[in-house]
Each structure stands twice: as structure tokens, then as C-alpha cells.
PDB file of N, CA and C in Angstrom:
ATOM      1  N   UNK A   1       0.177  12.831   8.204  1.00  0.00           N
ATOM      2  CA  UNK A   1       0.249  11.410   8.443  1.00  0.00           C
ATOM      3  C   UNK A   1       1.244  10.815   7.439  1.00  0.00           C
ATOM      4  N   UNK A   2       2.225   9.949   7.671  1.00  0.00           N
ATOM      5  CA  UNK A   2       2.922   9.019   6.849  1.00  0.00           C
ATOM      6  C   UNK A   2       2.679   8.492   5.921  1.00  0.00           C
ATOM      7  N   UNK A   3       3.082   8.335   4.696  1.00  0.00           N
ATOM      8  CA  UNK A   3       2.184   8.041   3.449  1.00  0.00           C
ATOM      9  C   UNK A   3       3.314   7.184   3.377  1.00  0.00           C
ATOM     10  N   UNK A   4       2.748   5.810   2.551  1.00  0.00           N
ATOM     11  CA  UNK A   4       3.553   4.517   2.389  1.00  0.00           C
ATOM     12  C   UNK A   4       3.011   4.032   0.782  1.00  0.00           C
ATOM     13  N   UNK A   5       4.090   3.689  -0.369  1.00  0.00           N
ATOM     14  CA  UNK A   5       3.884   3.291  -0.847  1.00  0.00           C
ATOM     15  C   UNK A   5       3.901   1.641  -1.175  1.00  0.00           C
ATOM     16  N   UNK A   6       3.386   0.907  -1.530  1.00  0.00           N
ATOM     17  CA  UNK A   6       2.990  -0.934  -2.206  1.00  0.00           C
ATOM     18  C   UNK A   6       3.247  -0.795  -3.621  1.00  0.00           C
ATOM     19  N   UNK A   7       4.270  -1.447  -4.145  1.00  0.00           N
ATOM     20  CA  UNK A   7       4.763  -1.949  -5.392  1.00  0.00           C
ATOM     21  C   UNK A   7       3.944  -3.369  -5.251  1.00  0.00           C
ATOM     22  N   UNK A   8       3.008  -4.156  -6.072  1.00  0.00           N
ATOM     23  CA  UNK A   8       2.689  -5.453  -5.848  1.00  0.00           C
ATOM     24  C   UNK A   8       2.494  -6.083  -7.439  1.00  0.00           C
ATOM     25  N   UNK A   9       3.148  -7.144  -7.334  1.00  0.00           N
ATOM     26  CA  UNK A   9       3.283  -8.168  -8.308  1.00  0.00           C
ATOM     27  C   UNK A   9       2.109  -9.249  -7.936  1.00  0.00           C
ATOM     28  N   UNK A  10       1.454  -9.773  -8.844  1.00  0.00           N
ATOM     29  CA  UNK A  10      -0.193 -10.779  -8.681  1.00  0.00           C
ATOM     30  C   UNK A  10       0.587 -11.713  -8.485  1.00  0.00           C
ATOM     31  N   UNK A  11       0.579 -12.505  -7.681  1.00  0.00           N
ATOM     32  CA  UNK A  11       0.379 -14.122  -7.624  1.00  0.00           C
ATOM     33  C   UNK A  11      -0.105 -14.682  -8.709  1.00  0.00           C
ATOM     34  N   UNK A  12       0.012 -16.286  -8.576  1.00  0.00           N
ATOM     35  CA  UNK A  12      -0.976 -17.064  -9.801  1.00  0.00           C
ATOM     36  C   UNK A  12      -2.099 -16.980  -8.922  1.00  0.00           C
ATOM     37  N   UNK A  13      -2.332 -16.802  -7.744  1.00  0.00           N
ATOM     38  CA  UNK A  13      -3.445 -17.490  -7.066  1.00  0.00           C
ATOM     39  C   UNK A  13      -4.137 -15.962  -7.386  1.00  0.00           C
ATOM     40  N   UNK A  14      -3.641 -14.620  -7.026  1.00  0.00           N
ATOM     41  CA  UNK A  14      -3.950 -13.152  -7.417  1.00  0.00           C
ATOM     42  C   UNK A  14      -4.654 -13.108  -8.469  1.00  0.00           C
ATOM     43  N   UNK A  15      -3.771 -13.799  -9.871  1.00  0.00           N
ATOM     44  CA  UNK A  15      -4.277 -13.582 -11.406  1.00  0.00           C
ATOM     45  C   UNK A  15      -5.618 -14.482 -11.529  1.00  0.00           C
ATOM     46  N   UNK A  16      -5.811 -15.545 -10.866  1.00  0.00           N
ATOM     47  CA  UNK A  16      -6.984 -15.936 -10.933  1.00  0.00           C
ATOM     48  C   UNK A  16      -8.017 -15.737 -10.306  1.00  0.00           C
ATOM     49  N   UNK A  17      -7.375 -14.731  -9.395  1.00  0.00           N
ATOM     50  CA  UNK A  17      -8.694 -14.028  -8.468  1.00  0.00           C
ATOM     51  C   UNK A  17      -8.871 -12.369  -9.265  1.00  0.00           C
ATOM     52  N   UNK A  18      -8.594 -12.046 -10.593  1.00  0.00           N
ATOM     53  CA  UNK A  18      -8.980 -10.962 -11.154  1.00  0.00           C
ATOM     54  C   UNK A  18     -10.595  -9.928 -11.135  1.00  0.00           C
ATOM     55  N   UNK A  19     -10.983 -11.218 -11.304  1.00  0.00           N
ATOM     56  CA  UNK A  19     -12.498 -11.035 -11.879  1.00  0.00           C
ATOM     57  C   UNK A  19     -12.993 -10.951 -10.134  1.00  0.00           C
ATOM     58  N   UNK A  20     -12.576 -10.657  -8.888  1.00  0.00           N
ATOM     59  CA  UNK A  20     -12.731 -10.134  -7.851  1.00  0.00           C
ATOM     60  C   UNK A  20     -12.013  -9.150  -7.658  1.00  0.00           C
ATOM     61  N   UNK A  21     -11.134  -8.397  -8.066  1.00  0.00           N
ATOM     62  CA  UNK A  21      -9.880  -7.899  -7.765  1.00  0.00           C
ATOM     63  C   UNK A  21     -10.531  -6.390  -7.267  1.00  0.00           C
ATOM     64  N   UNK A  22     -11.932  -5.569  -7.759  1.00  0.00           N
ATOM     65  CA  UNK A  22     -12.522  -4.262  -7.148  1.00  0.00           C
ATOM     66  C   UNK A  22     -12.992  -4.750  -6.190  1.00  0.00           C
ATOM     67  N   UNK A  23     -13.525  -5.848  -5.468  1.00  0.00           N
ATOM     68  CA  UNK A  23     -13.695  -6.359  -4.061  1.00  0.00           C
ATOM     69  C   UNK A  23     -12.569  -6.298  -2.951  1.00  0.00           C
ATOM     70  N   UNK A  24     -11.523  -7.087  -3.699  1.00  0.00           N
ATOM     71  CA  UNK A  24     -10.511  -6.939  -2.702  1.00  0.00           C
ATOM     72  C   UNK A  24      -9.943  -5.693  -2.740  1.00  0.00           C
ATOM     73  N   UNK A  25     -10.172  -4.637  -3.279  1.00  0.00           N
ATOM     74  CA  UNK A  25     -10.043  -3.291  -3.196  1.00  0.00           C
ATOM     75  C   UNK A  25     -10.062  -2.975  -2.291  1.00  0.00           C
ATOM     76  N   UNK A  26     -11.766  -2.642  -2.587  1.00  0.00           N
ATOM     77  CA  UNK A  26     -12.803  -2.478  -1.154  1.00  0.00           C
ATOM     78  C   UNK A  26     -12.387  -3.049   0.156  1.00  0.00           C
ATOM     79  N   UNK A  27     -12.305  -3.954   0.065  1.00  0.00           N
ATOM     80  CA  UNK A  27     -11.894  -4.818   1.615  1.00  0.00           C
ATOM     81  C   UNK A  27     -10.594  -4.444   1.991  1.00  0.00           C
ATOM     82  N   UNK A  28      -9.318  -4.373   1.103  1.00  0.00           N
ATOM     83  CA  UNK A  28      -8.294  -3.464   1.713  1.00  0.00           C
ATOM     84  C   UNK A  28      -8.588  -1.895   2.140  1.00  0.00           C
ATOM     85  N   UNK A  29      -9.436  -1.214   1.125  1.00  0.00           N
ATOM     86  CA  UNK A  29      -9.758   0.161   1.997  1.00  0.00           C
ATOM     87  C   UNK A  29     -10.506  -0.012   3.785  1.00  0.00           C
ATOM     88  N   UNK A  30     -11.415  -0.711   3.357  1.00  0.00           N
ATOM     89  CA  UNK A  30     -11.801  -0.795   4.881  1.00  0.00           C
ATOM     90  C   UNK A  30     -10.771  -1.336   5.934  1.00  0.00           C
ATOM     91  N   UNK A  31      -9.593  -1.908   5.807  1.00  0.00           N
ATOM     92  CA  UNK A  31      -8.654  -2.360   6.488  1.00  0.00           C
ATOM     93  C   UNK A  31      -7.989  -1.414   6.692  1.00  0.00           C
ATOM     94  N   UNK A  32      -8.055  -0.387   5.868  1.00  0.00           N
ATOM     95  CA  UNK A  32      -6.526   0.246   6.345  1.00  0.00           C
ATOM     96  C   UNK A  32      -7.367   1.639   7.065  1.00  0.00           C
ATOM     97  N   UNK A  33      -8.596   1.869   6.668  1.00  0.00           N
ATOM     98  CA  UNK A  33      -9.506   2.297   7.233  1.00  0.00           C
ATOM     99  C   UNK A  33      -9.877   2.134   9.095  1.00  0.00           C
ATOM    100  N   UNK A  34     -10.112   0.764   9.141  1.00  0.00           N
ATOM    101  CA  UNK A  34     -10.193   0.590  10.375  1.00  0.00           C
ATOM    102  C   UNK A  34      -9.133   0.385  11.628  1.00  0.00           C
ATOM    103  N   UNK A  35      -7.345   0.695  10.710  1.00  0.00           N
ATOM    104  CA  UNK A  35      -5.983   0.342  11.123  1.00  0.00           C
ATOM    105  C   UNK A  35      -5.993   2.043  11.306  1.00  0.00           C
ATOM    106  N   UNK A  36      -7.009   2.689  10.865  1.00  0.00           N
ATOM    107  CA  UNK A  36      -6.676   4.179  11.239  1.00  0.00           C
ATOM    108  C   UNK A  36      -5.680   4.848  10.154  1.00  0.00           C
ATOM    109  N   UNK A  37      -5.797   4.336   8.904  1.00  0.00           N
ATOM    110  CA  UNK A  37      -5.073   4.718   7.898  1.00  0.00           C
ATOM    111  C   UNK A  37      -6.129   5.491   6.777  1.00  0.00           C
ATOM    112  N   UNK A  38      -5.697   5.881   5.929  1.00  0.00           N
ATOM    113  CA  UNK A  38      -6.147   6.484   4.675  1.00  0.00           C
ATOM    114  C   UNK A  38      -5.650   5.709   3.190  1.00  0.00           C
ATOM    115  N   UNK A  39      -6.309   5.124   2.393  1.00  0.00           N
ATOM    116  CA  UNK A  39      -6.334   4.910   1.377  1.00  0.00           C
ATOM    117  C   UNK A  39      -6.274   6.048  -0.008  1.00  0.00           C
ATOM    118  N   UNK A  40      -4.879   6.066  -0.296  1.00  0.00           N
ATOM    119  CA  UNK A  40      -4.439   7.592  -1.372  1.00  0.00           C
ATOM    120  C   UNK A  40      -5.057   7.276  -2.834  1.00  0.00           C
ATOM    121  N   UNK A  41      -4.755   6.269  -3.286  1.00  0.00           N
ATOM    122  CA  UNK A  41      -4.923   5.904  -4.531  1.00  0.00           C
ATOM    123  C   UNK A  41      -4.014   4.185  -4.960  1.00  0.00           C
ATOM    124  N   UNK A  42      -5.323   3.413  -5.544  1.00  0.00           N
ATOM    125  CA  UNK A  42      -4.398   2.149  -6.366  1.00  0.00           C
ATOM    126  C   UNK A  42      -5.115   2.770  -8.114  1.00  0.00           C
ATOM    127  N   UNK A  43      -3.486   2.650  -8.696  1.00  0.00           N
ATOM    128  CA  UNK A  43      -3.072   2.249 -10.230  1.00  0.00           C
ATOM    129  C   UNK A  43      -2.107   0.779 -10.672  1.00  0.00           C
ATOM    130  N   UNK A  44      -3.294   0.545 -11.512  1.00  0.00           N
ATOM    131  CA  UNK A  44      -2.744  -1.224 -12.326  1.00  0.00           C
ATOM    132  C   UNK A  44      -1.959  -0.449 -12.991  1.00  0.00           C
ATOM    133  N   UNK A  45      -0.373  -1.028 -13.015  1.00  0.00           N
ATOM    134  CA  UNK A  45       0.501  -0.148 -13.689  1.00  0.00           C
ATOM    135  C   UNK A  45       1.116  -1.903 -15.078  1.00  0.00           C
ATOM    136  N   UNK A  46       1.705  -0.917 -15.834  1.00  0.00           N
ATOM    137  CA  UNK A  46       2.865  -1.722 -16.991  1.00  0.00           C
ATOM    138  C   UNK A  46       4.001  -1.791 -16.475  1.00  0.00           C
ATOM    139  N   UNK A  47       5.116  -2.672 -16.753  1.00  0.00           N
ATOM    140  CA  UNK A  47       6.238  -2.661 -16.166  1.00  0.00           C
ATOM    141  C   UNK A  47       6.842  -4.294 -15.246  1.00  0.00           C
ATOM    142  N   UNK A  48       7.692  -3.764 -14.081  1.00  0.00           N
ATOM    143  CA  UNK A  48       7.593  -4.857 -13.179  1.00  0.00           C
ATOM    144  C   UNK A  48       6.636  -5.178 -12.054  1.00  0.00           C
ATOM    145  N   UNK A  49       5.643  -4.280 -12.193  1.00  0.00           N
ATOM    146  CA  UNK A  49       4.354  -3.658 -10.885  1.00  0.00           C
ATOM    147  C   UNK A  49       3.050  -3.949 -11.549  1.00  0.00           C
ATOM    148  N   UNK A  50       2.289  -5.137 -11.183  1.00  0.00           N
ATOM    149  CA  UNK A  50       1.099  -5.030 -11.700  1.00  0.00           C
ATOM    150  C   UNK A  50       0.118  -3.828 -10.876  1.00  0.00           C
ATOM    151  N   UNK A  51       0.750  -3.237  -9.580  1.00  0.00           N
ATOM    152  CA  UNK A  51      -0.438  -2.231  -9.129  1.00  0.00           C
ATOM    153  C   UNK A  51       0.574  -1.435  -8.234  1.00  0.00           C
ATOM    154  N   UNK A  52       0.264  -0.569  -8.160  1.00  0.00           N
ATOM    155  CA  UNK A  52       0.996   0.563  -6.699  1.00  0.00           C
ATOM    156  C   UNK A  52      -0.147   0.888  -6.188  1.00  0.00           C
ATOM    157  N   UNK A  53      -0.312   1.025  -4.925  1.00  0.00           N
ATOM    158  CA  UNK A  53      -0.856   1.762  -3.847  1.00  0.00           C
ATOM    159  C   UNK A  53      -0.418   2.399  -2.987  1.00  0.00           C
ATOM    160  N   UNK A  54      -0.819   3.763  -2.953  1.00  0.00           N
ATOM    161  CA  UNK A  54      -0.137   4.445  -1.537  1.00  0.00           C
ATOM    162  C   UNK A  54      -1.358   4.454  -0.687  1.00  0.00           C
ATOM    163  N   UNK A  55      -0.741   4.726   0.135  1.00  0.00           N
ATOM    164  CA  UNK A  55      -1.874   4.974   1.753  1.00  0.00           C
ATOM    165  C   UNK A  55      -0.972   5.643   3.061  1.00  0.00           C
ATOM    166  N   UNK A  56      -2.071   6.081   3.735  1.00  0.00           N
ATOM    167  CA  UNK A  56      -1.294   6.911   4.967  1.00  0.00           C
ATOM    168  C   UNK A  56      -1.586   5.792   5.801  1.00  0.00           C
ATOM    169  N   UNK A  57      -0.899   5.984   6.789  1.00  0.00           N
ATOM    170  CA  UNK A  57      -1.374   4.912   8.234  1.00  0.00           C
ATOM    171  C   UNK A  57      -0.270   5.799   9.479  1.00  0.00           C
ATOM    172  N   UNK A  58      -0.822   5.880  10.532  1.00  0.00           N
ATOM    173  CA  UNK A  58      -0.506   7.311  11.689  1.00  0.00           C
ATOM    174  C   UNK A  58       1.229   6.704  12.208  1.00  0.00           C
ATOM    175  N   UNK A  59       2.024   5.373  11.902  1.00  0.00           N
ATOM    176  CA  UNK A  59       3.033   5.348  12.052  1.00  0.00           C
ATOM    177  C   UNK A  59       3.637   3.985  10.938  1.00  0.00           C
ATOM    178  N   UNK A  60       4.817   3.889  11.616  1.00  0.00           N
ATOM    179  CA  UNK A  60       5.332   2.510  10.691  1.00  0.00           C
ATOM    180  C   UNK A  60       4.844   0.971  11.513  1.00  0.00           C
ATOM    181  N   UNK A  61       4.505   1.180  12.460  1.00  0.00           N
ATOM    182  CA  UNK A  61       3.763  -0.077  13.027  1.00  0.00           C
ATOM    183  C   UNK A  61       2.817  -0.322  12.800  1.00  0.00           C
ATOM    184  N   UNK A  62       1.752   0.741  12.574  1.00  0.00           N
ATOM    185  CA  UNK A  62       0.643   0.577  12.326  1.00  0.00           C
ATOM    186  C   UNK A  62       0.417   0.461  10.454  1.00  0.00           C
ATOM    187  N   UNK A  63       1.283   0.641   9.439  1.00  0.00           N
ATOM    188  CA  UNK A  63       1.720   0.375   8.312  1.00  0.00           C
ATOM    189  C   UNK A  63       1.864  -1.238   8.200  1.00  0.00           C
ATOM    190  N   UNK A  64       3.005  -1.328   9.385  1.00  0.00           N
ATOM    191  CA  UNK A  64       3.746  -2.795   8.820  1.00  0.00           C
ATOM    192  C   UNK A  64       1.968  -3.948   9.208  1.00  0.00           C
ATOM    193  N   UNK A  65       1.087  -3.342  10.058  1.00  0.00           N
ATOM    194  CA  UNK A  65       0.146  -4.120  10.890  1.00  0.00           C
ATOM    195  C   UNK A  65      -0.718  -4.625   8.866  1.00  0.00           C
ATOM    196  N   UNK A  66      -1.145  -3.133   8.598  1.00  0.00           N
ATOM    197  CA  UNK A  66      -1.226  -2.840   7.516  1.00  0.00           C
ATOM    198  C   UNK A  66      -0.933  -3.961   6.385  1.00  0.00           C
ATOM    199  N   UNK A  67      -0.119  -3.849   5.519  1.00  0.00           N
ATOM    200  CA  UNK A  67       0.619  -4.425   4.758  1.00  0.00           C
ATOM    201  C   UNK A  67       0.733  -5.867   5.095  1.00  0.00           C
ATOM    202  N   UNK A  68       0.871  -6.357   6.676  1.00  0.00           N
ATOM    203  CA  UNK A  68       0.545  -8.126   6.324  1.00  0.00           C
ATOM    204  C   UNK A  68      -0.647  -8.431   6.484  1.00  0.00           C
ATOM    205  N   UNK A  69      -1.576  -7.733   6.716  1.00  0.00           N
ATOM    206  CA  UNK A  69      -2.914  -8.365   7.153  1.00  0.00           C
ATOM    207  C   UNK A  69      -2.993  -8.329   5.180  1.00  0.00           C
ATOM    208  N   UNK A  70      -3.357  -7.132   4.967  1.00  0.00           N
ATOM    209  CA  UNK A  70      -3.613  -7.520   3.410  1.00  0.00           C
ATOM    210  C   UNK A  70      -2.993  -8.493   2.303  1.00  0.00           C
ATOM    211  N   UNK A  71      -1.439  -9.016   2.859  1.00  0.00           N
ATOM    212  CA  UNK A  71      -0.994  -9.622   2.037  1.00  0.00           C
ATOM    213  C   UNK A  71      -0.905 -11.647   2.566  1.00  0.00           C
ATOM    214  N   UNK A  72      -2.038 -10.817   3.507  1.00  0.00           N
ATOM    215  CA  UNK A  72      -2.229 -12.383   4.190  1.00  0.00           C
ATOM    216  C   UNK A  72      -3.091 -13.335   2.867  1.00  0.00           C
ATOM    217  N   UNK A  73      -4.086 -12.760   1.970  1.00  0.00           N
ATOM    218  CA  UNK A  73      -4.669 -13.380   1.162  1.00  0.00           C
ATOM    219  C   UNK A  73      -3.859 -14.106   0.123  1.00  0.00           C
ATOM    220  N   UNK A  74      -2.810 -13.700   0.046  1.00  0.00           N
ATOM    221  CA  UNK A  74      -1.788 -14.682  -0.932  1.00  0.00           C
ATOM    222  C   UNK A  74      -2.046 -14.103  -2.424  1.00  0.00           C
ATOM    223  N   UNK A  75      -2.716 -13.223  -2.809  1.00  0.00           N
ATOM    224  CA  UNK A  75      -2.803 -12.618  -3.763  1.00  0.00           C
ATOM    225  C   UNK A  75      -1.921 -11.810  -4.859  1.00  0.00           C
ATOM    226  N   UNK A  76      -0.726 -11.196  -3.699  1.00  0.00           N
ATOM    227  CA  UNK A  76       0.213 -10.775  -4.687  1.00  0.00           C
ATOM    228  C   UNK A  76       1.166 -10.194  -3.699  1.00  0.00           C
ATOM    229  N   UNK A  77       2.234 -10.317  -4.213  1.00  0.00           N
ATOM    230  CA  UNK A  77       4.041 -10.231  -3.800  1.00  0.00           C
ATOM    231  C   UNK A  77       3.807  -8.494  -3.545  1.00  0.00           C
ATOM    232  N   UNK A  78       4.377  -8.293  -2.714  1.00  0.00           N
ATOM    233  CA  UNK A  78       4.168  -6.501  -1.795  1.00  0.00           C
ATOM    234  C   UNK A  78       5.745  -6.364  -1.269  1.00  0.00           C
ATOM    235  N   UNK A  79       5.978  -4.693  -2.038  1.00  0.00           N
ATOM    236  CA  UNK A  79       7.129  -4.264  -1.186  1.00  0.00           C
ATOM    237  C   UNK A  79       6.748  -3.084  -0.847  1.00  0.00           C
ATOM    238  N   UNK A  80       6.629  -2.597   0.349  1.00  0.00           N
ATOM    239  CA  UNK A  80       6.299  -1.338   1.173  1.00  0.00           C
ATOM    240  C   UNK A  80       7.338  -0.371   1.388  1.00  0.00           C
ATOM    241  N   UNK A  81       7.155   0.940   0.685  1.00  0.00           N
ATOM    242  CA  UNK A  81       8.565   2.661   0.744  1.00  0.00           C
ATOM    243  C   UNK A  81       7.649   3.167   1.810  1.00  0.00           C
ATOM    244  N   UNK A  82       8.259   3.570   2.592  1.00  0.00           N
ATOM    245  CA  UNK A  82       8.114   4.778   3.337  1.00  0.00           C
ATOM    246  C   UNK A  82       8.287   6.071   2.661  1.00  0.00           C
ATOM    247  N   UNK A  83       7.309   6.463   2.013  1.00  0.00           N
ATOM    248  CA  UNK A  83       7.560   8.140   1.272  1.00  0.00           C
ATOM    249  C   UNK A  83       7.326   9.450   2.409  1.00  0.00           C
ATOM    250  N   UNK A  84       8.505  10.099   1.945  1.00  0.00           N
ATOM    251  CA  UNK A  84       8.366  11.566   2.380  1.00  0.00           C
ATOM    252  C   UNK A  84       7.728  12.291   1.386  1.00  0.00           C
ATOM    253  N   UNK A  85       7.074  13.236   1.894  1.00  0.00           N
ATOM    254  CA  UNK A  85       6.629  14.382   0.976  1.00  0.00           C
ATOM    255  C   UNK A  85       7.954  15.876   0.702  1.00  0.00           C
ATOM    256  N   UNK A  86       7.846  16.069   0.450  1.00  0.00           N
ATOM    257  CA  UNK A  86       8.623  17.227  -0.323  1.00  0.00           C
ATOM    258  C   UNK A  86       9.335  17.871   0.944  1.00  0.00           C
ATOM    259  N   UNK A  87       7.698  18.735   1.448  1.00  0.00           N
ATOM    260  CA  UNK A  87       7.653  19.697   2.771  1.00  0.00           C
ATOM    261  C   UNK A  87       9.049  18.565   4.035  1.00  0.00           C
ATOM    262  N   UNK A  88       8.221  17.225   4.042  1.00  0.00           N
ATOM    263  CA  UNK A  88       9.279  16.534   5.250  1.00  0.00           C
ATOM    264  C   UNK A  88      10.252  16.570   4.664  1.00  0.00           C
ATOM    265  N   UNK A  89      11.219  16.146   3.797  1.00  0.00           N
ATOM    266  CA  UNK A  89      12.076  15.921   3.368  1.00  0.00           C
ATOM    267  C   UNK A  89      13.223  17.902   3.658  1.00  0.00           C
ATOM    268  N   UNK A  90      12.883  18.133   2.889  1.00  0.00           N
ATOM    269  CA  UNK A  90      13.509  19.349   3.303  1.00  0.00           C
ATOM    270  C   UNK A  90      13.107  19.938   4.595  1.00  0.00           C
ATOM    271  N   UNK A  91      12.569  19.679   5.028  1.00  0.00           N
ATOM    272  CA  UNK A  91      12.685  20.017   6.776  1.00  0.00           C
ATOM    273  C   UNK A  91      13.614  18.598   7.368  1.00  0.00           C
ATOM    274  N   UNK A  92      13.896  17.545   6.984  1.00  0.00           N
ATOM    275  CA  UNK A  92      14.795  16.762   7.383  1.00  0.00           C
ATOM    276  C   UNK A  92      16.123  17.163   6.711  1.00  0.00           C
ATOM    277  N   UNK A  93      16.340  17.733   5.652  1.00  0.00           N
ATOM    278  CA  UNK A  93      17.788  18.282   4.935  1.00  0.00           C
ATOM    279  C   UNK A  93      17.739  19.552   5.953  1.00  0.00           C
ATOM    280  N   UNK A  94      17.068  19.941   6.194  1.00  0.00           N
ATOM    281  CA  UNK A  94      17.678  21.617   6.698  1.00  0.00           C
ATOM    282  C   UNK A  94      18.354  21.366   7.858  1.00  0.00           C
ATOM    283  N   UNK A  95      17.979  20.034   8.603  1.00  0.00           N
ATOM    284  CA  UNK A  95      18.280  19.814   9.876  1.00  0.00           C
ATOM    285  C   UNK A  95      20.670  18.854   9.197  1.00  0.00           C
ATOM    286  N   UNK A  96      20.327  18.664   8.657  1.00  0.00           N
ATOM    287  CA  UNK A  96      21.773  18.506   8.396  1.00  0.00           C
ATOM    288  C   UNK A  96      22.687  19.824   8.052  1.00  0.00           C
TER     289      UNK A  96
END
């Protein structure tokens, strides 16, 4: 399945919704859950990224469905990679 990574920066409205922030976890797993996706792992990172998340979801439509429903809460600024894994990637080079 397609694994997609979320770079996300908090909102002000995000930073003051902290002290909920393992809820809205939860409620994004069950979203991407019920979008027929897999939830890989979120890390609160240092840097320009207050969090990354990857997740699988079975295409890029069902990703992009993904990614605005969750960023419908206004919580925090989201940019979505399409990651290859290793294995795809060199099965896409061999083909050049």
C-alpha cells in the first residue's frame, strides 16, 4: 500500500488545542482507518515540523480524501510526500 508522509506546523488555534492533541490523534487514526488507510507512526519533531506522520492509504485519492478531512480542524498547516519504499523505487529505476 502507498505510504504518504505529513510534515505539519500547529496553528495558533492547534497550539491551544495541545492539552487535546492525543485525542485528535486518536480521531485521525480512526479516519484514516475508516478511509481504508493505515496509520505508520506520528513523531513531535524539533526543527521547522512540529509533527510528521506517515500513513498508508490504498491510492493518492484516497490520501488526498485523507489529508483534508483531517486538516479540516484548522489545527495545523500540512504538506503531504508521496514516499516510495526502497523495493518501489528501484523497481521504478530498473524500468529506465
Amino acid at each position: 500500500m502507498p505510504h504518504y508522509i505529513s510534515l505539519m506546523r500547529w496553528t495558533t488555534a492547534g497550539r491551544a488545542g495541545l492539552p487535546a492533541w492525543r485525542d485528535r490523534v486518536e480521531d485521525g487514526e480512526r479516519l484514516i482507518e475508516k478511509s481504508g488507510g493505515k496509520l505508520v507512526g506520528v513523531w513531535v519533531t524539533l526543527g521547522r515540523y512540529d509533527v510528521v506522520e506517515v500513513f498508508e492509504a490504498p491510492d493518492d485519492e484516497t490520501a488526498l480524501e485523507i489529508v483534508t478531512k483531517l486538516g479540516a480542524g484548522g489545527g495545523e498547516d500540512t504538506e503531504t510526500l508521496r514516499a516510495f519504499t526502497r523495493e518501489e523505487a528501484e523497481e521504478i529505476i530498473r524500468k529506465l
